[in-house]
Structure formats: C-alpha cells, structure tokens
C-alpha atoms as a PDB file:
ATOM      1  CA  UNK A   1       2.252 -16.017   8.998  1.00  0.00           C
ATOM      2  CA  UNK A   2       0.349 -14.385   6.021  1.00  0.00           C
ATOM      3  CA  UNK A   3      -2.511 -15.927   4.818  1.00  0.00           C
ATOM      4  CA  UNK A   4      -3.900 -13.588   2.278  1.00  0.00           C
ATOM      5  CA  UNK A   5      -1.791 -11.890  -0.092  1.00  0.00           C
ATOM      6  CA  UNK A   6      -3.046  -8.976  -1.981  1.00  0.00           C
ATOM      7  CA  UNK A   7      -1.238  -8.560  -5.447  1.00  0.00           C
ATOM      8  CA  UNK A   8      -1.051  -4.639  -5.963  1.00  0.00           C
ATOM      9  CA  UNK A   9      -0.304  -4.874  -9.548  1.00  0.00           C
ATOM     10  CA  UNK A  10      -3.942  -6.816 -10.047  1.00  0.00           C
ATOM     11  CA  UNK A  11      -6.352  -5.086  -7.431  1.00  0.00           C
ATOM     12  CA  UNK A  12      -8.630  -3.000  -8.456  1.00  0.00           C
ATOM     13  CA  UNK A  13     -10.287  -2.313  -5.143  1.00  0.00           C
ATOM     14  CA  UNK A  14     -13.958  -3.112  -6.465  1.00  0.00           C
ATOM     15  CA  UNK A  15     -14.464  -4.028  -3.054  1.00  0.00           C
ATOM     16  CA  UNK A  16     -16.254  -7.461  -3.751  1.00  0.00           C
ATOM     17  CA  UNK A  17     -13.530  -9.889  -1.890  1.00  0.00           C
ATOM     18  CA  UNK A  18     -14.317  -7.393   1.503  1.00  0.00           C
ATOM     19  CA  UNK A  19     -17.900  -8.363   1.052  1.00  0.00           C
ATOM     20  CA  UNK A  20     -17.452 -12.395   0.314  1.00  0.00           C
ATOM     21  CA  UNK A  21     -15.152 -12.541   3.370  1.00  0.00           C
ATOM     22  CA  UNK A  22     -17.684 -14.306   6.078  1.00  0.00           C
ATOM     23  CA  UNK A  23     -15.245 -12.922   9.125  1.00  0.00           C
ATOM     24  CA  UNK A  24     -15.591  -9.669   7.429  1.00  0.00           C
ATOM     25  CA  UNK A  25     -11.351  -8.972   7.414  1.00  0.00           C
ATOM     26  CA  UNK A  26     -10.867  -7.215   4.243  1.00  0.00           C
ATOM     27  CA  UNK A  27     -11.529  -3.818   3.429  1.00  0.00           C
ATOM     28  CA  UNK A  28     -10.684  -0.750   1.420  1.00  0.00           C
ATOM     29  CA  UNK A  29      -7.681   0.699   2.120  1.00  0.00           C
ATOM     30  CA  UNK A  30      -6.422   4.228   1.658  1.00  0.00           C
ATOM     31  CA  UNK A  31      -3.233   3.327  -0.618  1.00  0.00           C
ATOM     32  CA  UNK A  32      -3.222   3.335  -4.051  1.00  0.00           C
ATOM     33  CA  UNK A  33      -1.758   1.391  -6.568  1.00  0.00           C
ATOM     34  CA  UNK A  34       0.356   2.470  -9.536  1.00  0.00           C
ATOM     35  CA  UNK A  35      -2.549   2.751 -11.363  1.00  0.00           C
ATOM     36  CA  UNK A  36      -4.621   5.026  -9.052  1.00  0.00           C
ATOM     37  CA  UNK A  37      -7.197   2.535  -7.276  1.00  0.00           C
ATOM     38  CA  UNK A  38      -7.497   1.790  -3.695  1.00  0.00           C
ATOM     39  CA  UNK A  39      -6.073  -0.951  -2.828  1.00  0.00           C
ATOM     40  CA  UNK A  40      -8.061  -3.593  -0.538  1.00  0.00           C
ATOM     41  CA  UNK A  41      -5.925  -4.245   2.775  1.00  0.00           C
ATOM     42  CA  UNK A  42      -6.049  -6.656   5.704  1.00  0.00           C
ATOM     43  CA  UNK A  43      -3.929  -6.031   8.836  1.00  0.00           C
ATOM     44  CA  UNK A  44      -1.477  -8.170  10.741  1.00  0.00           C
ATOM     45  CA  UNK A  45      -3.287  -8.994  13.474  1.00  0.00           C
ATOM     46  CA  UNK A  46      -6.688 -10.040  10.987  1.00  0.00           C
ATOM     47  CA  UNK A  47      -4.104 -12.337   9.376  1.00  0.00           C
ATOM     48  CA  UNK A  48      -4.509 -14.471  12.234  1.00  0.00           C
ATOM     49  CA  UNK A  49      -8.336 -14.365  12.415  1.00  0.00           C
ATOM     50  CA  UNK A  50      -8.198 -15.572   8.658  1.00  0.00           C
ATOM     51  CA  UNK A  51      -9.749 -19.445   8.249  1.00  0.00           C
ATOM     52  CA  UNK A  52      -8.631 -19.640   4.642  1.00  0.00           C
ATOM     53  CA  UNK A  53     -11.799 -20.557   3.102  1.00  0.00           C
ATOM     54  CA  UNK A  54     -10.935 -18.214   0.039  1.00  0.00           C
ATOM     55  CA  UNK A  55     -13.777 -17.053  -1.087  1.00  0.00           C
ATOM     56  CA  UNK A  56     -11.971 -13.506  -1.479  1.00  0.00           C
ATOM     57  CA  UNK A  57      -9.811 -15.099  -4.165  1.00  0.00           C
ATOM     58  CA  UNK A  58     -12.864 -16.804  -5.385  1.00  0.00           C
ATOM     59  CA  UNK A  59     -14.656 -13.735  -6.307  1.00  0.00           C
ATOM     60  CA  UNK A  60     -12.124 -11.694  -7.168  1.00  0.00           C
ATOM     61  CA  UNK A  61     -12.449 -11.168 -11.002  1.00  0.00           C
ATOM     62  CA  UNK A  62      -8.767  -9.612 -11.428  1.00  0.00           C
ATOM     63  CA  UNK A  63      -7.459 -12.813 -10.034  1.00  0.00           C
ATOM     64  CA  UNK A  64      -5.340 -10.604  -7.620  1.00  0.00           C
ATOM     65  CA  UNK A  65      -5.478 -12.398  -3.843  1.00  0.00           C
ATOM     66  CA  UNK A  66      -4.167 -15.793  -3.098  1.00  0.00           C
ATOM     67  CA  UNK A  67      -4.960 -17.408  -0.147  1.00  0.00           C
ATOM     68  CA  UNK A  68      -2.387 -19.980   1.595  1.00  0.00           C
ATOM     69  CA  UNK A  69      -3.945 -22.618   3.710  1.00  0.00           C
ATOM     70  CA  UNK A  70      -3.464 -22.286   7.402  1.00  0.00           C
ATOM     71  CA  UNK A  71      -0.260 -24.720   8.145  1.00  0.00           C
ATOM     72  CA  UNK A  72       1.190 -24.518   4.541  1.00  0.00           C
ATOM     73  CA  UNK A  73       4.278 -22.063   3.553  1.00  0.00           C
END
C-alpha cells in the first residue's frame, strides 16, 4: 500500500521534503514533470519503510505530497 503520494502537477523538486524525511526515503528523481522540474520519487519497496509522520507534506510549500496513515485507505 502507498503511503506517500507525490502530486506531479504540484512538485517542484526543491528537494526540501527529501531532507525533512527522518528515514531519509525521498529523493530527487530523474523524471520531469510537464513543467520541466525533477520530480521527487520514493520507490515501492521505501513505501513500506514509510512511518507516516508527514513531515514531507509538512514542509512542502507547493502543497504537493499527501501522506496516508499506515492502516487507512
């Protein structure tokens, strides 16, 4: 199950949700979005190490990650 969801249409790939995330799962990915910037990723298997805290979403100034709580749908 996906915890963090990455909105292409928002990110920005400033990089600052990869640096607020304590088990250090984000990062910088090499797609772009539509608009040219790299997008921030986070692979399948991290998805699992995710605790949900959300500080990514937190600090994300373009309001473009959501974070579903571990047992929620």
């Amino acid at each position: 199950m996906k915890r963090i969801l990455i909105d292409e249409d928002f990110c920005k790939g400033c990089g600052l949700c990869a640096g607020a995330c304590p088990k250090k799962l984000l990062r910088i990915g090499s797609k772009l979005t539509k608009q040219g910037y790299p997008l921030v990723e986070i692979s399948e298997a991290d998805q699992e190490n995710c605790i949900s805290c959300a500080l990514c979403a937190r600090i994300c100034p373009d309001v473009a990650i959501t974070v579903i709580k571990a047992g929620k749908s």
